[in-house]
N, C-alpha and C. Protein backbone atom coordinates (compact mmCIF):
# COMPACT_ATOMS: atom_id res chain seq x y z
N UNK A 1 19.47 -8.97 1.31
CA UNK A 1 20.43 -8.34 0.45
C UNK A 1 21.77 -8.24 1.19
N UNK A 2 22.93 -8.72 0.51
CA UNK A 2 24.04 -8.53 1.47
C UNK A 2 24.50 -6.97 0.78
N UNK A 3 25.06 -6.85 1.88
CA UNK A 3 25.72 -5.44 1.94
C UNK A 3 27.49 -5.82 1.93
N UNK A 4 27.94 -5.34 0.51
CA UNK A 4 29.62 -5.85 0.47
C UNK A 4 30.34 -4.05 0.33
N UNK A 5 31.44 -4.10 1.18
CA UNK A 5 32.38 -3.09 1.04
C UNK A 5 32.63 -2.49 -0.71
N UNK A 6 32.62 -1.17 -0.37
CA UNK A 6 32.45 -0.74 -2.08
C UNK A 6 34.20 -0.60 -2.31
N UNK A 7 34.20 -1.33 -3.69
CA UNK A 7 35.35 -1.20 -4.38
C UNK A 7 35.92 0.27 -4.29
N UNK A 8 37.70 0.48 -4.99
CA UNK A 8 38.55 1.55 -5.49
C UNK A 8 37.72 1.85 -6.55
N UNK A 9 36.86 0.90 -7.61
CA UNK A 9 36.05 1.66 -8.73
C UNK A 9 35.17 2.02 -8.18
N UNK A 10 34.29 1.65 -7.44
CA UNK A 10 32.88 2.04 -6.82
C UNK A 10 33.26 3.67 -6.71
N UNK A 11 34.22 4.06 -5.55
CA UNK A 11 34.80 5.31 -5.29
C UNK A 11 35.10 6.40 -6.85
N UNK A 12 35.92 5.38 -7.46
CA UNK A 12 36.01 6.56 -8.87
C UNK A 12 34.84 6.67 -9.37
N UNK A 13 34.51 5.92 -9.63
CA UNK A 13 32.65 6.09 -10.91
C UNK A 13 32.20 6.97 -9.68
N UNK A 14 31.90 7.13 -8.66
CA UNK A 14 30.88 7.79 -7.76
C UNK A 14 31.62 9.85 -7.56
N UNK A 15 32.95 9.84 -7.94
CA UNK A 15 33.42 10.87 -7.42
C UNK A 15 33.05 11.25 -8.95
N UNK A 16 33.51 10.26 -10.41
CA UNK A 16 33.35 11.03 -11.57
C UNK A 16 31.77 11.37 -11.79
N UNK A 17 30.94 10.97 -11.37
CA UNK A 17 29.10 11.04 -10.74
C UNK A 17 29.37 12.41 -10.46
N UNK A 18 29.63 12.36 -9.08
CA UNK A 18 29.41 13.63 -8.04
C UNK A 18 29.96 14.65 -9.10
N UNK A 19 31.65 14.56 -9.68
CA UNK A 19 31.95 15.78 -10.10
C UNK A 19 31.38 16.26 -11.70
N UNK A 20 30.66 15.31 -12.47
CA UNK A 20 29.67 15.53 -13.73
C UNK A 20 28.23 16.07 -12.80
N UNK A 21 27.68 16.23 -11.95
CA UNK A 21 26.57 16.17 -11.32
C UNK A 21 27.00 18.26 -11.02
N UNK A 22 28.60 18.29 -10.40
CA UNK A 22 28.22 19.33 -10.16
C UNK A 22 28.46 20.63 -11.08
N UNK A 23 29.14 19.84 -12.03
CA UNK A 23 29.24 20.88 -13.19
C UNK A 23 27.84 21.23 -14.15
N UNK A 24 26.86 20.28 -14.03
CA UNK A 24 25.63 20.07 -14.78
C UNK A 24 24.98 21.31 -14.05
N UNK A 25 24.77 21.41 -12.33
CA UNK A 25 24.30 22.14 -11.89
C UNK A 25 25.11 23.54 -11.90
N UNK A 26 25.89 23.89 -11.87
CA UNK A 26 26.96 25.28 -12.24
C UNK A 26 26.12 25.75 -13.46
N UNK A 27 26.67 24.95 -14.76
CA UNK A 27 25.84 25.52 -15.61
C UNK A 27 24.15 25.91 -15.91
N UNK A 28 23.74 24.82 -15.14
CA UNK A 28 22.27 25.40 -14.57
C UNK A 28 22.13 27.05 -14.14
N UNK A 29 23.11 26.63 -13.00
CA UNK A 29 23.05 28.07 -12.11
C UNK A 29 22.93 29.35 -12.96
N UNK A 30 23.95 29.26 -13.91
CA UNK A 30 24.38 29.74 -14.97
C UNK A 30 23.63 31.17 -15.94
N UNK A 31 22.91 29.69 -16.30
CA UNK A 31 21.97 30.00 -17.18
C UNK A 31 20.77 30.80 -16.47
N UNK A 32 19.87 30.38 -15.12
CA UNK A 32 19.86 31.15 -14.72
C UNK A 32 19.64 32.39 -14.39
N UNK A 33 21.41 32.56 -14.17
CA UNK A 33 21.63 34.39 -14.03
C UNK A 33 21.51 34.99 -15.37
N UNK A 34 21.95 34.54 -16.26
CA UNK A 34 21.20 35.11 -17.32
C UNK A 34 19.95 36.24 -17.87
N UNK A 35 18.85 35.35 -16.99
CA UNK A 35 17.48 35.66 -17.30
C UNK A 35 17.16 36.76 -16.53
N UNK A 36 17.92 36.65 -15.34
CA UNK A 36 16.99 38.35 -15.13
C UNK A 36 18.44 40.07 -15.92
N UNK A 37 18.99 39.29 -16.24
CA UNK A 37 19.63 40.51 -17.26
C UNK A 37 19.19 41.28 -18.81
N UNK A 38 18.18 39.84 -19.03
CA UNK A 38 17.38 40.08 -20.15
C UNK A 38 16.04 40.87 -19.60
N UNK A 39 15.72 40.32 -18.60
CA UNK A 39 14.42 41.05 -17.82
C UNK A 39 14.85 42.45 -17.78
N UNK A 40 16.25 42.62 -16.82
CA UNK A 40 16.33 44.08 -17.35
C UNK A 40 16.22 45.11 -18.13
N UNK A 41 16.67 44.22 -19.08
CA UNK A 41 16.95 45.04 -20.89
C UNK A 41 15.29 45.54 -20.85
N UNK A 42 14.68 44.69 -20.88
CA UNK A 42 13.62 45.09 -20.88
C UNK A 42 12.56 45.88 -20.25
N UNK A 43 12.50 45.77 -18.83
CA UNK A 43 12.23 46.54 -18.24
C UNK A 43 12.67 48.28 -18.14
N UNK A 44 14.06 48.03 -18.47
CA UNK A 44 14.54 49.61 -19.22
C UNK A 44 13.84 49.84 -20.00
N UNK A 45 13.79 49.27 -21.42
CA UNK A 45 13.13 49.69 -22.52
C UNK A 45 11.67 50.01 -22.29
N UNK A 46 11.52 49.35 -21.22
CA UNK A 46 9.58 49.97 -21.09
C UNK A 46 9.54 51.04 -20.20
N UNK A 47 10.68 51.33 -19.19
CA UNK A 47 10.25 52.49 -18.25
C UNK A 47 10.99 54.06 -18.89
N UNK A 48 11.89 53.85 -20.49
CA UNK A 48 11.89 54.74 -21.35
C UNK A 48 10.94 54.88 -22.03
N UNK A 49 10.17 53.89 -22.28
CA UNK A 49 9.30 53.96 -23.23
C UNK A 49 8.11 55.09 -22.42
N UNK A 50 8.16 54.87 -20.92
CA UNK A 50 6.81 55.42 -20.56
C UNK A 50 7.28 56.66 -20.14
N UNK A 51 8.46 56.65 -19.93
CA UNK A 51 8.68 57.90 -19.85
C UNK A 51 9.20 59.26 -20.52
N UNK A 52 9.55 58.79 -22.25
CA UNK A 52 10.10 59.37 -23.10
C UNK A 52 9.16 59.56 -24.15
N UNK A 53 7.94 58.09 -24.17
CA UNK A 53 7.09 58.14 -25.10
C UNK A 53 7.92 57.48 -26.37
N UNK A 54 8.57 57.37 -26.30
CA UNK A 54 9.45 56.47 -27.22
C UNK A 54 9.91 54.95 -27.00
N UNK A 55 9.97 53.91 -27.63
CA UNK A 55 10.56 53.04 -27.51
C UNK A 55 12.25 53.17 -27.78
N UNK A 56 13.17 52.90 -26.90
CA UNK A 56 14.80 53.00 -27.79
C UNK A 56 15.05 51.98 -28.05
N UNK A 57 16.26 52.27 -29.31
CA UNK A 57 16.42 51.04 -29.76
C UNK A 57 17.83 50.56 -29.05
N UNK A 58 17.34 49.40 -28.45
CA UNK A 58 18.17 48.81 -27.65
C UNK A 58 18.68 47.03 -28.71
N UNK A 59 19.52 47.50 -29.54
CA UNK A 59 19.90 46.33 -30.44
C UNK A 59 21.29 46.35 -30.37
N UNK A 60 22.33 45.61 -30.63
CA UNK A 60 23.51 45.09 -30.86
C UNK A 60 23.87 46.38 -31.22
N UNK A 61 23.81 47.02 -32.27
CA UNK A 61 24.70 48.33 -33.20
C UNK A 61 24.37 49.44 -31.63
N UNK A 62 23.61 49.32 -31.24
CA UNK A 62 23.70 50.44 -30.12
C UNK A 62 24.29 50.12 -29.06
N UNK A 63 24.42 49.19 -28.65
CA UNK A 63 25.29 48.38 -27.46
C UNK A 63 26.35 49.03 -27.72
N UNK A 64 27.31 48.66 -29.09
CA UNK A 64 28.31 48.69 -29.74
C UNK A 64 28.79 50.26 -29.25
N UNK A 65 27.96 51.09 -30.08
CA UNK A 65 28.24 52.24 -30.32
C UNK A 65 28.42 52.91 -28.94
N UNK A 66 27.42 52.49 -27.78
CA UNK A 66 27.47 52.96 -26.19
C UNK A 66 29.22 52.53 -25.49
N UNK A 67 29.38 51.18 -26.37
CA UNK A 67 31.08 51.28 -26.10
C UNK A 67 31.95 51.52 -26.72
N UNK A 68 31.88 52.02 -27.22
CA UNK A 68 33.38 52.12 -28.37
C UNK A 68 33.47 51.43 -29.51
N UNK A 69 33.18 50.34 -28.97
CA UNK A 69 33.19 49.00 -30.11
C UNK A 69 33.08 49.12 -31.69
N UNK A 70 34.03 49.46 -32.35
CA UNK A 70 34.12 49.54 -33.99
C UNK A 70 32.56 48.58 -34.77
N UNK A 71 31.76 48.92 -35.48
CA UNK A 71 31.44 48.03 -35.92
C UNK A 71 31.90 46.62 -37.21
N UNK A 72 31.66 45.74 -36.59
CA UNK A 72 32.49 44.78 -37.45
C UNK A 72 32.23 44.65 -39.32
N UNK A 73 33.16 45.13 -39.92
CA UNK A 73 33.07 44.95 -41.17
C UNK A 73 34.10 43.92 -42.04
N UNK A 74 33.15 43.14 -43.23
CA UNK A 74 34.20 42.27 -43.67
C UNK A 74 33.71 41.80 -45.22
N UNK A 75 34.84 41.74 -46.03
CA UNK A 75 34.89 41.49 -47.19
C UNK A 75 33.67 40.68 -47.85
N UNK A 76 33.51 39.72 -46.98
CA UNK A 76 32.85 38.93 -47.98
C UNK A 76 31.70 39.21 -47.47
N UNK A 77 30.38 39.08 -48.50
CA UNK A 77 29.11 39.60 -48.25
C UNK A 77 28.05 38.83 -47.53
N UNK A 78 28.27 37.27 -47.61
CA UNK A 78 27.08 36.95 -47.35
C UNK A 78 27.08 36.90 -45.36
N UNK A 79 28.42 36.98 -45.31
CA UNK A 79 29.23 37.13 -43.86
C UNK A 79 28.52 38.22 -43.03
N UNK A 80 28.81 39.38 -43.93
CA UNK A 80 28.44 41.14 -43.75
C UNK A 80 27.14 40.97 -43.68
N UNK A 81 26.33 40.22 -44.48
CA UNK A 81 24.44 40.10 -44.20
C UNK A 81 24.41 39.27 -42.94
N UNK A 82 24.99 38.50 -42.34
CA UNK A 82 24.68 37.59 -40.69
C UNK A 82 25.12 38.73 -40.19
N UNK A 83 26.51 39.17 -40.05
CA UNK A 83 26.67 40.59 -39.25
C UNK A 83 25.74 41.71 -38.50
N UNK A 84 25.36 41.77 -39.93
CA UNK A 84 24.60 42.99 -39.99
C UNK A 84 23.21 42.41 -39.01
N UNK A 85 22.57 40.94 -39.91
CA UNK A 85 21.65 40.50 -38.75
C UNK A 85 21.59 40.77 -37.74
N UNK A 86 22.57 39.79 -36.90
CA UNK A 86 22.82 39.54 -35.85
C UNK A 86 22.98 41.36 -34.80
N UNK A 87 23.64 42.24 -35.65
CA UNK A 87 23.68 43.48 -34.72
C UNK A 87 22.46 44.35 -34.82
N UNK A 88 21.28 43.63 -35.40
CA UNK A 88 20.01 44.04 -35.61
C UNK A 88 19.24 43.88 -34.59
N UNK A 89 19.49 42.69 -34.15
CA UNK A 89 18.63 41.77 -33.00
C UNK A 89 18.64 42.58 -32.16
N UNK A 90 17.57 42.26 -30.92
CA UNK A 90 17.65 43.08 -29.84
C UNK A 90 18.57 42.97 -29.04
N UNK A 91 18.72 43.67 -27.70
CA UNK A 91 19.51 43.77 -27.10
C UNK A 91 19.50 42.46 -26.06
N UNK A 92 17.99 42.05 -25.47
CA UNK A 92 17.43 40.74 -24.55
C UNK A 92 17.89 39.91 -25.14
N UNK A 93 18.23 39.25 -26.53
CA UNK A 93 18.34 37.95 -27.19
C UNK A 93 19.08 37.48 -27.22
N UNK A 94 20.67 38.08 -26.63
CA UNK A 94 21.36 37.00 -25.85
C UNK A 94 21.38 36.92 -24.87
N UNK A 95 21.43 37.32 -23.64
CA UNK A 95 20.85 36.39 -22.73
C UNK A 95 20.10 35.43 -22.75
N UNK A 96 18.64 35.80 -23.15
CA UNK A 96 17.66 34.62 -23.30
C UNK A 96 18.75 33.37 -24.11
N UNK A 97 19.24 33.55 -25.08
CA UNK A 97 19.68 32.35 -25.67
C UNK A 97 20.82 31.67 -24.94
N UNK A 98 21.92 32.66 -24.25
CA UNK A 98 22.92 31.82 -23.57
C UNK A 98 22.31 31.19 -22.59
N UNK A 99 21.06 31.59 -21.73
CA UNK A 99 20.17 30.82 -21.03
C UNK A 99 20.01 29.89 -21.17
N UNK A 100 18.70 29.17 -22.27
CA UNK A 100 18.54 28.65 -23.06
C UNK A 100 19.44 27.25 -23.47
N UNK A 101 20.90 28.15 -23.62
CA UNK A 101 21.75 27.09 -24.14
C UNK A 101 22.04 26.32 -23.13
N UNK A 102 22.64 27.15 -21.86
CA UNK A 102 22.93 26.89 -20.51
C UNK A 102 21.86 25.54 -20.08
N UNK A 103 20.84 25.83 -19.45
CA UNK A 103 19.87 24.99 -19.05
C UNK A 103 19.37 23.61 -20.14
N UNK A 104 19.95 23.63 -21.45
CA UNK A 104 19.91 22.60 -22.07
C UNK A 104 21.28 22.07 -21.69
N UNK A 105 22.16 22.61 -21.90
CA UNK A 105 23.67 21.98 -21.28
C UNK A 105 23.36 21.09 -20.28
N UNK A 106 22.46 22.00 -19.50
CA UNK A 106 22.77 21.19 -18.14
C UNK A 106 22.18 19.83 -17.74
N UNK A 107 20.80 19.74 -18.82
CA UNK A 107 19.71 18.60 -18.76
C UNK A 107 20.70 17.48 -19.52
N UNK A 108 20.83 18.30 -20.87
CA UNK A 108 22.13 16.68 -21.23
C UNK A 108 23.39 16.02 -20.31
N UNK A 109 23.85 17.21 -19.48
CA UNK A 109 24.65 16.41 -19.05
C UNK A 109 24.36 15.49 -17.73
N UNK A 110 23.17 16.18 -17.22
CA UNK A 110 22.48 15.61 -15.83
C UNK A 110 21.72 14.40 -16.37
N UNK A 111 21.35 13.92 -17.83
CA UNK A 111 21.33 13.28 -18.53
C UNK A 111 22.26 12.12 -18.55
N UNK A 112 23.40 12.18 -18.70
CA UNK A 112 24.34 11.85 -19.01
C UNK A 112 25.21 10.86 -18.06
N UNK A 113 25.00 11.59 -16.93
CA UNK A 113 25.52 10.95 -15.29
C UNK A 113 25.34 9.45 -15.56
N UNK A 114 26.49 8.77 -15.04
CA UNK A 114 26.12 7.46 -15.81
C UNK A 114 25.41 6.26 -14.45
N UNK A 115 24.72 5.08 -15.31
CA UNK A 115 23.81 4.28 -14.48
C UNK A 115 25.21 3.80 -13.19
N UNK A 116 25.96 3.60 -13.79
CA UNK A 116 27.24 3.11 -12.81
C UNK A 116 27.64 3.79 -11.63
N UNK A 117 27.67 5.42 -11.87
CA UNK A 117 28.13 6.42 -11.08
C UNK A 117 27.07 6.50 -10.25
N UNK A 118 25.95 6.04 -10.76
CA UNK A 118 24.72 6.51 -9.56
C UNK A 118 24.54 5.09 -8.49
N UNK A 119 24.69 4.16 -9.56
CA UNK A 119 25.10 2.74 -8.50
C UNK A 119 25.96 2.40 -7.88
N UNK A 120 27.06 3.47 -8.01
CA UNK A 120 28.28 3.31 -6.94
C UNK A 120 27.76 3.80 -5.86
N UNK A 121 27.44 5.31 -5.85
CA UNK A 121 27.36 5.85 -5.26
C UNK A 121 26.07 5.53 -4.12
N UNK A 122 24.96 4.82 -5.03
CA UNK A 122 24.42 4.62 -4.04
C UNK A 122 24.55 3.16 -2.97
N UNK A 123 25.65 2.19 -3.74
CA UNK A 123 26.60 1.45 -2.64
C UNK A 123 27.26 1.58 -1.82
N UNK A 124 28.09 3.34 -1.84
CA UNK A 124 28.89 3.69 -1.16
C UNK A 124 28.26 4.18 0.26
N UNK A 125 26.41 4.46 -0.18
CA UNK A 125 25.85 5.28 1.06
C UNK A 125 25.35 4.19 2.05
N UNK A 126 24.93 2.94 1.31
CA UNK A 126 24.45 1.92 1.89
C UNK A 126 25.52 1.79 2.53
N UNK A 127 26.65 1.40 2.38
CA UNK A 127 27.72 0.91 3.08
C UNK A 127 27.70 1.63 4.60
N UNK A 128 27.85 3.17 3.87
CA UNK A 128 28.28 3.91 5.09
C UNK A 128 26.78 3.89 6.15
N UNK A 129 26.10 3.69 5.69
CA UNK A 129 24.42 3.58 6.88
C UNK A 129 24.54 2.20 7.66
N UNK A 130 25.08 1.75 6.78
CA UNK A 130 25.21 0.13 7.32
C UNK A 130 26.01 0.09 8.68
N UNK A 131 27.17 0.69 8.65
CA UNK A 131 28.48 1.11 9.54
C UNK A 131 27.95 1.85 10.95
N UNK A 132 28.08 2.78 9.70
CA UNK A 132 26.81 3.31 11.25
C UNK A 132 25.80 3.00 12.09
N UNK A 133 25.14 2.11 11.62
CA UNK A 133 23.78 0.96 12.14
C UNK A 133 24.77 0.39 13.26
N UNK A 134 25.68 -0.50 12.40
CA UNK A 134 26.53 -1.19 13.54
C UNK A 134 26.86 -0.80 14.62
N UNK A 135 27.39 0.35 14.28
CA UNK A 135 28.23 1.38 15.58
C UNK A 135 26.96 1.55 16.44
N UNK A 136 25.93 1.89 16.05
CA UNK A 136 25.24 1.86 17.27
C UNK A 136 24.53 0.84 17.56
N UNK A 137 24.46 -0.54 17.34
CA UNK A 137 24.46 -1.21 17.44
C UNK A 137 24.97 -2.27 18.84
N UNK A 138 26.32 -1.38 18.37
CA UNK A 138 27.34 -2.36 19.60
C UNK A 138 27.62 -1.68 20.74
N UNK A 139 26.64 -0.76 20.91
CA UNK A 139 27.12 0.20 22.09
C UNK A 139 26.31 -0.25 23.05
């Protein structure tokens, strides 16, 4: 197999590689941190539960209300029924879902990394092992 000096493209496709590679993993990371914030939610709700004998309701409208946060109202109805949904849900279910979304983000785009960027790159390493072989080589 000859070993040829990697092109000015070899270098771009391999840096646009590396820098899609490390945003894939960020959002990994991401997602993630997420999951143990939902663990929390929960773990609150069970160490009230055991200790109050009550379950609380830990849903969107109480979040809200713990901050200030107006609840959102709006004219049109079928709008005001997702609203209302959505501030029904528990309190864990977004996290879990920005999770979720996160760690799928990240598979499509680690997905995505292209056959080129990974064949530059892995021309660019051959090259540089090669170099190095030499160098010690000639000593």
């Amino acid at each position: 197999m000859k070993i040829t000096e990697p092109t000015p493209n070899d270098l771009r496709l391999a840096k646009s590689a590396d820098f899609q590679h490390g945003v894939a993993m960020t959002i990994g990371v991401l997602g993630f941190g997420f999951i143990p914030v939902s663990i929390a939610i929960g773990i609150w709700q069970c160490i009230r539960w055991l200790n109050d004998g009550y379950w609380p309701a830990a849903n969107w409208m109480t979040a809200f209300e713990w901050f200030g946060i107006p609840y959102p109202m709006t004219e049109a109805i079928g709008l005001q029924k997702i609203i209302d949904w959505l501030m029904g849900l528990s309190l864990w279910t977004l996290p879990i879902a920005l999770a979720l979304v996160c760690l799928i983000g990240m598979n499509i785009l680690a997905g995505l990394e292209s056959k080129e960027g990974n064949a530059a790159r892995s021309k660019i390493l051959t090259w540089k092992r090669h170099q190095d072989y030499l160098k010690r080589e000639s000593r």
